[in-house]
Protein backbone atom coordinates (compact mmCIF):
# COMPACT_ATOMS: atom_id res chain seq x y z
CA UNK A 1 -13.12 37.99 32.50
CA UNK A 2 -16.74 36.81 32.96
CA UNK A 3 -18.56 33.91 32.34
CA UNK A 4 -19.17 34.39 28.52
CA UNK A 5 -15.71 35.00 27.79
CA UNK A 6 -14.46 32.43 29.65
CA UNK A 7 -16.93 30.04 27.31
CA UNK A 8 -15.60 32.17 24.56
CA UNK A 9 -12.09 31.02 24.86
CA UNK A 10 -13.19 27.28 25.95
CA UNK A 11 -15.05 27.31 22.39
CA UNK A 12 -12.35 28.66 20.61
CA UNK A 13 -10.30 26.01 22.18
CA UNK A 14 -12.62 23.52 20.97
CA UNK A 15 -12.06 25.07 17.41
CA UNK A 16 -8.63 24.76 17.32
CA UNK A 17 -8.85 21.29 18.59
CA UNK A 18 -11.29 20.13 15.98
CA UNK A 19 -8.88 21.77 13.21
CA UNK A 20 -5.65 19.80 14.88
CA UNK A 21 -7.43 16.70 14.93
CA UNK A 22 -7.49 16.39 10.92
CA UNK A 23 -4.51 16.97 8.69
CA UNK A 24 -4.57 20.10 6.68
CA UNK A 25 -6.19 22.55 8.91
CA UNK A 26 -4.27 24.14 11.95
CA UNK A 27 -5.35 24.57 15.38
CA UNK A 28 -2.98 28.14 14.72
CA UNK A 29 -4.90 29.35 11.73
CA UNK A 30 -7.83 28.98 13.81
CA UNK A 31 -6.21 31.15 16.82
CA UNK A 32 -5.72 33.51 14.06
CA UNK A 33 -9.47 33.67 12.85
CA UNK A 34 -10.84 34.03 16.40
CA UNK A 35 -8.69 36.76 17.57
CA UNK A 36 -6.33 34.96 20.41
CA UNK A 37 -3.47 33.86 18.33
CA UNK A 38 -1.30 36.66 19.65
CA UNK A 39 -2.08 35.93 23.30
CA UNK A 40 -1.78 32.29 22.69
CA UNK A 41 1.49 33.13 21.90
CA UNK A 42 2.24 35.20 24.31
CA UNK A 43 1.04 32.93 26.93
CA UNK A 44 3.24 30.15 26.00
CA UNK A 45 6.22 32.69 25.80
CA UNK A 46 5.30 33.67 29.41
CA UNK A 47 5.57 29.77 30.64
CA UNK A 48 8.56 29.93 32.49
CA UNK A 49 9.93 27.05 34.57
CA UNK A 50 11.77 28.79 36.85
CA UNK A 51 8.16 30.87 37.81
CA UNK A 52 6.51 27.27 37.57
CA UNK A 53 9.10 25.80 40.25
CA UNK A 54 8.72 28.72 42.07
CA UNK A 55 4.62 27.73 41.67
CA UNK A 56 5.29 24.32 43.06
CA UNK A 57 7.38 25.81 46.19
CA UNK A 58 4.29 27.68 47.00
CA UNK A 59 2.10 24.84 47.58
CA UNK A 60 3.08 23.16 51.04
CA UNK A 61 2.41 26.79 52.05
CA UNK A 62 -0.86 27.33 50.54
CA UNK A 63 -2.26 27.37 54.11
CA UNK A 64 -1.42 30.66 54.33
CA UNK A 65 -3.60 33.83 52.40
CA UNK A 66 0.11 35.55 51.42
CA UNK A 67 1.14 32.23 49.87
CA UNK A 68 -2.77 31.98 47.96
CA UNK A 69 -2.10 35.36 46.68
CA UNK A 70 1.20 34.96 45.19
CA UNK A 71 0.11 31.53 43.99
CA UNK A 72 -2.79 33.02 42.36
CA UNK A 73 -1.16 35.99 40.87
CA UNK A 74 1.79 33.84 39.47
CA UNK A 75 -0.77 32.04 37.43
CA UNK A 76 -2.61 34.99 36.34
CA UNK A 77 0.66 37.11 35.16
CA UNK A 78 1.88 33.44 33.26
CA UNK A 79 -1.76 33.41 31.90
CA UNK A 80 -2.04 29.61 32.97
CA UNK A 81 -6.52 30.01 33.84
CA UNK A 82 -6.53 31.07 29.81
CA UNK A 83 -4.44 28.00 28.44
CA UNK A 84 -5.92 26.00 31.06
CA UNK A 85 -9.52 26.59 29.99
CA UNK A 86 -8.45 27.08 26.00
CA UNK A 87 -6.36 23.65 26.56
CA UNK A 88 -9.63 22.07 27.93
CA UNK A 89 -11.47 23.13 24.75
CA UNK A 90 -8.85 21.75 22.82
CA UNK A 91 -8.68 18.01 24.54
CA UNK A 92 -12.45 17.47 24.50
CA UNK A 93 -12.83 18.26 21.05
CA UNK A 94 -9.72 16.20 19.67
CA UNK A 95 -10.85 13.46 21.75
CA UNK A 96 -14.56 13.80 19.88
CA UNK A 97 -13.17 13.85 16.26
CA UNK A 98 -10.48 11.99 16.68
CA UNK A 99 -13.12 9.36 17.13
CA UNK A 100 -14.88 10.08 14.80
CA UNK A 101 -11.81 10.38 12.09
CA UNK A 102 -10.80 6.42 13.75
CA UNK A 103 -14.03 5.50 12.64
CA UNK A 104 -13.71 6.73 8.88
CA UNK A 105 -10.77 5.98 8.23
CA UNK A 106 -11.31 2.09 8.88
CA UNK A 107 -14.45 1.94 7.45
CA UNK A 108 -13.97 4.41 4.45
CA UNK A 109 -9.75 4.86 3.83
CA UNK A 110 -9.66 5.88 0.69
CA UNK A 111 -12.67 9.01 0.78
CA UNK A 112 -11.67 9.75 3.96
CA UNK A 113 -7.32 10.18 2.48
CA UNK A 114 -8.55 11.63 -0.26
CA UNK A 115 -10.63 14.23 2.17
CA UNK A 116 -7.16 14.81 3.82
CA UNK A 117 -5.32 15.48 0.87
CA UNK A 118 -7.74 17.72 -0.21
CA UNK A 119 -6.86 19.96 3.11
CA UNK A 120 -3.13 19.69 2.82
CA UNK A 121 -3.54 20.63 -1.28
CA UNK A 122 -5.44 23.77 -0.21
CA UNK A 123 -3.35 24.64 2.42
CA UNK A 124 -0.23 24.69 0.22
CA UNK A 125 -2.00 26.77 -2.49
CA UNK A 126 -3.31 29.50 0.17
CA UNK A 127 0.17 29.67 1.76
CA UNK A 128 1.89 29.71 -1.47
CA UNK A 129 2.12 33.64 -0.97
CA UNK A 130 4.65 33.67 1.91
CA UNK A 131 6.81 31.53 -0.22
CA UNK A 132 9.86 32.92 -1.39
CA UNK A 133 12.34 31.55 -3.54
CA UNK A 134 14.67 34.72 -4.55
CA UNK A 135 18.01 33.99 -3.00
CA UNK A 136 19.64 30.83 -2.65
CA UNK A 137 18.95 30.02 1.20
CA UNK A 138 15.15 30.10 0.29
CA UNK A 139 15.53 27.82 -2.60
CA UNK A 140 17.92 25.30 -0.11
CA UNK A 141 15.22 25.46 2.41
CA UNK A 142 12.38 24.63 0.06
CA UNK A 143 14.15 22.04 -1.55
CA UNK A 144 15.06 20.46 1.83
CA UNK A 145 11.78 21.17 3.49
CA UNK A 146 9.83 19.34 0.40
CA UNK A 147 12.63 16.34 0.16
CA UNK A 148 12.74 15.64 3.57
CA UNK A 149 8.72 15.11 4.02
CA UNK A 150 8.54 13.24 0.14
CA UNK A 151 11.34 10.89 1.89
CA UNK A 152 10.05 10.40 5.56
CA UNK A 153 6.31 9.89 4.54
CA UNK A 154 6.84 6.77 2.00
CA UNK A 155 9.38 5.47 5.17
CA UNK A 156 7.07 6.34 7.81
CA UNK A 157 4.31 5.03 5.46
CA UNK A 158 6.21 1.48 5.06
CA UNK A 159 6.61 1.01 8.77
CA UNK A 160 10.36 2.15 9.31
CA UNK A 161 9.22 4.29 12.32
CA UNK A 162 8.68 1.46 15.22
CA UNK A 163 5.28 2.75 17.31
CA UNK A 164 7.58 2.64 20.64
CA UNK A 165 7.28 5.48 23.31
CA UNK A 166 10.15 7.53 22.51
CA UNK A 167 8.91 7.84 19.02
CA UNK A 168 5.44 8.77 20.00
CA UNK A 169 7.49 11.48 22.77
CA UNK A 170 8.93 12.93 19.71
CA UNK A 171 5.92 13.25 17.57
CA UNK A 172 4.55 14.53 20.63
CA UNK A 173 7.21 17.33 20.91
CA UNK A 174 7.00 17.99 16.89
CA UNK A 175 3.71 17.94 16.43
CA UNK A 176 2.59 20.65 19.54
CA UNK A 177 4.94 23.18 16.98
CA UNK A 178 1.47 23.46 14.92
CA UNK A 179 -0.61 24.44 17.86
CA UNK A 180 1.77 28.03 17.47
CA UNK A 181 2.01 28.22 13.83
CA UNK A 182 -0.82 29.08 11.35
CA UNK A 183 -0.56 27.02 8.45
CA UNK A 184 0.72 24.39 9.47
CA UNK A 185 -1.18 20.75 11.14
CA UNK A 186 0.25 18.98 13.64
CA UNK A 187 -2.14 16.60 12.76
CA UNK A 188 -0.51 16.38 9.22
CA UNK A 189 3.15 15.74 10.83
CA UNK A 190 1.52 13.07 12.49
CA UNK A 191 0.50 11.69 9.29
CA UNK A 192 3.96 12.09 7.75
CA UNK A 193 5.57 10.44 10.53
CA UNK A 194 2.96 7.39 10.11
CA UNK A 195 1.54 7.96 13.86
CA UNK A 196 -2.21 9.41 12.66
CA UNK A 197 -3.64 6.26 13.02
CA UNK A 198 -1.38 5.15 15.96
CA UNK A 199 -2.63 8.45 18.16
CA UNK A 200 -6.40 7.91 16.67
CA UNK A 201 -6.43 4.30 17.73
CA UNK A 202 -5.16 5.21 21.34
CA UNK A 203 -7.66 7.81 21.57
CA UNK A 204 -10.26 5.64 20.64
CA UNK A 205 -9.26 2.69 22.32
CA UNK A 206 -9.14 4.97 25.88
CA UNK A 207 -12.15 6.39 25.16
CA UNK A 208 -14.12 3.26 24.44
CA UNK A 209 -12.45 1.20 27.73
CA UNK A 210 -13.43 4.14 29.74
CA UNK A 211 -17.53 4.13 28.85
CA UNK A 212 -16.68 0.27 29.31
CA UNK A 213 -15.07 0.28 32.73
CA UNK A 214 -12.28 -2.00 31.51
CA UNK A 215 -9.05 -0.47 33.15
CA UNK A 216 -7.12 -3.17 32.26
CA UNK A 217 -7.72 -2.14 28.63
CA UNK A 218 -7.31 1.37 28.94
CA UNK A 219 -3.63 1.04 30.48
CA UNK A 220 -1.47 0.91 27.06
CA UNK A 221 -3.65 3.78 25.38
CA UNK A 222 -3.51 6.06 27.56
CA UNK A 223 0.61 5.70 28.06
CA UNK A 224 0.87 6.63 24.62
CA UNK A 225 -1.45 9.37 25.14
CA UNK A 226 0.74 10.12 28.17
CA UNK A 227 3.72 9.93 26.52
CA UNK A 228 2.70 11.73 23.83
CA UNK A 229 1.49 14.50 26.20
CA UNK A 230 4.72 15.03 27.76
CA UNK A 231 6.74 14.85 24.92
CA UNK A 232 4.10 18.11 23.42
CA UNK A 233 4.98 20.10 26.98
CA UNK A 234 8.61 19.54 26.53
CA UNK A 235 8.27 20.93 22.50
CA UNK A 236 5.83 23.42 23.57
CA UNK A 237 8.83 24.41 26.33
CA UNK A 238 11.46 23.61 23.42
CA UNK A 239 11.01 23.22 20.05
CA UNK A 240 8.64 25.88 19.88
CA UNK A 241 10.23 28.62 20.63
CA UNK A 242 12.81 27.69 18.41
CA UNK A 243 10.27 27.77 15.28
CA UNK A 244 8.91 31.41 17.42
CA UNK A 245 13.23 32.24 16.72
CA UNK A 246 13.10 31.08 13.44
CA UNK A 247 10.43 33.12 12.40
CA UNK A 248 11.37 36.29 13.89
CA UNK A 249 14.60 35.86 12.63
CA UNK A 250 14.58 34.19 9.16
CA UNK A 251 10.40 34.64 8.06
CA UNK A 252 10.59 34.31 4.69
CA UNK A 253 12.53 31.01 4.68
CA UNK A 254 11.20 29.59 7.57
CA UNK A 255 7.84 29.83 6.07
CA UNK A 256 9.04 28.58 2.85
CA UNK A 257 10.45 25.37 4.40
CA UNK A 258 7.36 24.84 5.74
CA UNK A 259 5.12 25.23 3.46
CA UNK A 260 7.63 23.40 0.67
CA UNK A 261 7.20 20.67 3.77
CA UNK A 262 3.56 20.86 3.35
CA UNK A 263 3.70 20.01 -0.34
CA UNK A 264 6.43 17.06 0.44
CA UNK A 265 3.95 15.52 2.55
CA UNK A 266 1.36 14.87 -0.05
CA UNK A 267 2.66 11.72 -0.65
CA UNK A 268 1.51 10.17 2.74
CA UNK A 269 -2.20 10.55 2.11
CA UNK A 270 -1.55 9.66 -1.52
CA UNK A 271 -0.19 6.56 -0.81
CA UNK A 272 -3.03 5.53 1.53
CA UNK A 273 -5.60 6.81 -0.87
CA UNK A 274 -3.85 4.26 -3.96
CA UNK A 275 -3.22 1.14 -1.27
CA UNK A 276 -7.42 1.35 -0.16
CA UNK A 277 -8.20 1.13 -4.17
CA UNK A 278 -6.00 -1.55 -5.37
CA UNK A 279 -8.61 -1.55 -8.68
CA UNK A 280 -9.35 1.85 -9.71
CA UNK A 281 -13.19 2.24 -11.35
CA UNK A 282 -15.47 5.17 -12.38
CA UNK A 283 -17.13 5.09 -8.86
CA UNK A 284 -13.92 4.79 -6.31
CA UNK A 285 -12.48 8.06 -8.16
CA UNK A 286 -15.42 10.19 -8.78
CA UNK A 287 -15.63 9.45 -4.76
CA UNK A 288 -12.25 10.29 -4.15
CA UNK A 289 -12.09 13.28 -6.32
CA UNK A 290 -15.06 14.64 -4.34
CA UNK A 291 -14.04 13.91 -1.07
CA UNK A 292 -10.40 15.97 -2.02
CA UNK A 293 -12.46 18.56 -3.48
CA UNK A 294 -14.56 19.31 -0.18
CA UNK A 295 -11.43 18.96 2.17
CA UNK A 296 -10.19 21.70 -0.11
CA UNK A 297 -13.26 23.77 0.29
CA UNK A 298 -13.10 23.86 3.77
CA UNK A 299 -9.52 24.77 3.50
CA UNK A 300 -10.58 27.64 0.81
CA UNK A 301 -13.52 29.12 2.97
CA UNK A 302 -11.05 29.04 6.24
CA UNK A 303 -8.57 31.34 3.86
CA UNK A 304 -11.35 33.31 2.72
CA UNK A 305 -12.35 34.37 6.18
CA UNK A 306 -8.70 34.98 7.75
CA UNK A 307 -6.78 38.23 7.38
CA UNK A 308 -3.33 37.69 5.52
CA UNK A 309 -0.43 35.68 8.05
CA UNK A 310 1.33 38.71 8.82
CA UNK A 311 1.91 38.19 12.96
């Protein structure tokens, strides 16, 4: 490729980062809309560690121009320059809004819930036509799929999830699922699981100690972000390829578990909207029902613009 499409793809990383960073929107709709959701795919189907060990073999020998050429033509048939460059465009747009989101959402929690909700509303009602409820498997998984995120965000939302690094591993590894499935947010899972503001905060807090020079302070956010980074290579490795089973094998019911999910997990950013207005008045909801109302537009004109999820 040349140099425009390689700032293609490091924009359309950027994209799908910005859409990750909020819950609602997903960093795999996105792939969709540009074009590169079936070679994002693809790509990640193609990272194999056995080839990658093989990689790693290669480089006390890179001395050598037969060793540089296999090296170089590993990466190329495993596609790693592509979701190198589109994983660059990902990392320095989350770290921009999820800045930005740490911001709103301790100076303005309600509006800025409220804008969530509005995303993860609109995102159920645009997926609600790959839902299907007409045998009994499909009704069992959207039953289970809405219980299980009603139940886990009003636990995750009281604190029963410690913030310890095996729990952030695991959001890590749950939440990279999103980054290969349109329609669904990893940044909403985080939510759900009660680590949005936990992985906000740590990107904030590295980001801040870094302009400031302060190492010292930058140690404990950037082991979660670490941790949470390692735990998304072992789901991207793992647990996605498992949802990439699911779907080929069971569609209709995977889908409909997650968007039933989806719907479950509209208590989270309920409950955060009601705890930041403790007294209701004219002025707090007429702000919150606007702020829903755009998230949903966004949503709505993101729908409006992609072809139907048929992949």
């Amino acid at each position: 490729m040349d140099g425009r499409a390689w700032l293609a793809v490091y924009l359309k990383g950027a994209a799908m980062g910005a859409a990750d960073a909020v819950p609602g929107v997903s960093g795999g709709t996105i792939a969709l809309i540009t074009g590169i959701y079936e070679r994002l795919v693809g790509a990640i189907a193609a990272l194999d560690p056995v080839e990658a060990l093989g990689l790693l073999a290669l480089v006390p020998r890179l001395g050598s121009a037969d060793a540089r050429e296999e090296f170089v033509e590993t990466l190329v048939r495993m596609d790693v320059p592509f979701l190198a460059l589109l994983g660059v465009g990902v990392l320095t747009a989350v770290v921009t809004v999820a800045n930005v989101v740490h911001v709103a959402i301790n100076d303005f929690p309600g509006v800025t819930f409220a804008f969530f909700f509005g995303l993860i509303a609109a995102s159920v009602v645009a997926l609600l036509g790959e839902v299907s409820v007409d045998t009994p498997g499909r009704v069992a998984a959207a039953v289970v799929g809405f219980v299980l995120a009603f139940v886990l965000s009003a636990q995750a939302q009281a604190g029963a999830l410690p913030e310890v690094l095996p729990v952030v591993f695991l959001a890590g590894a749950i939440a990279i699922c999103a980054m290969v499935l349109p329609g669904v947010s990893g940044s909403l899972l985080l939510l759900t699981l009660g680590l949005y503001d936990t992985m906000t905060s740590a990107v904030s807090e590295a980001t801040d100690a870094a302009f400031g020079g302060d190492l010292a302070a930058s140690i404990e956010p950037l082991t979660t972000l670490v941790v949470f980074m390692l735990g998304a290579v072992v789901g991207l490795l793992s647990f996605a390829r498992v949802v990439e089973w699911a779907l080929d094998h069971y569609r209709a019911a995977t889908l409909t578990f997650l968007v039933a999910l989806m719907a479950g997990a509209l208590r989270a950013p309920a409950i955060q909207i009601n705890d930041a207005n403790p007294e209701w008045t004219a002025a707090s909801a007429g702000s919150v029902l606007v702020a829903a109302v755009l998230g949903a537009a966004v949503v709505l004109v993101l729908d409006a613009t992609t072809d139907d999820l048929d992949y």
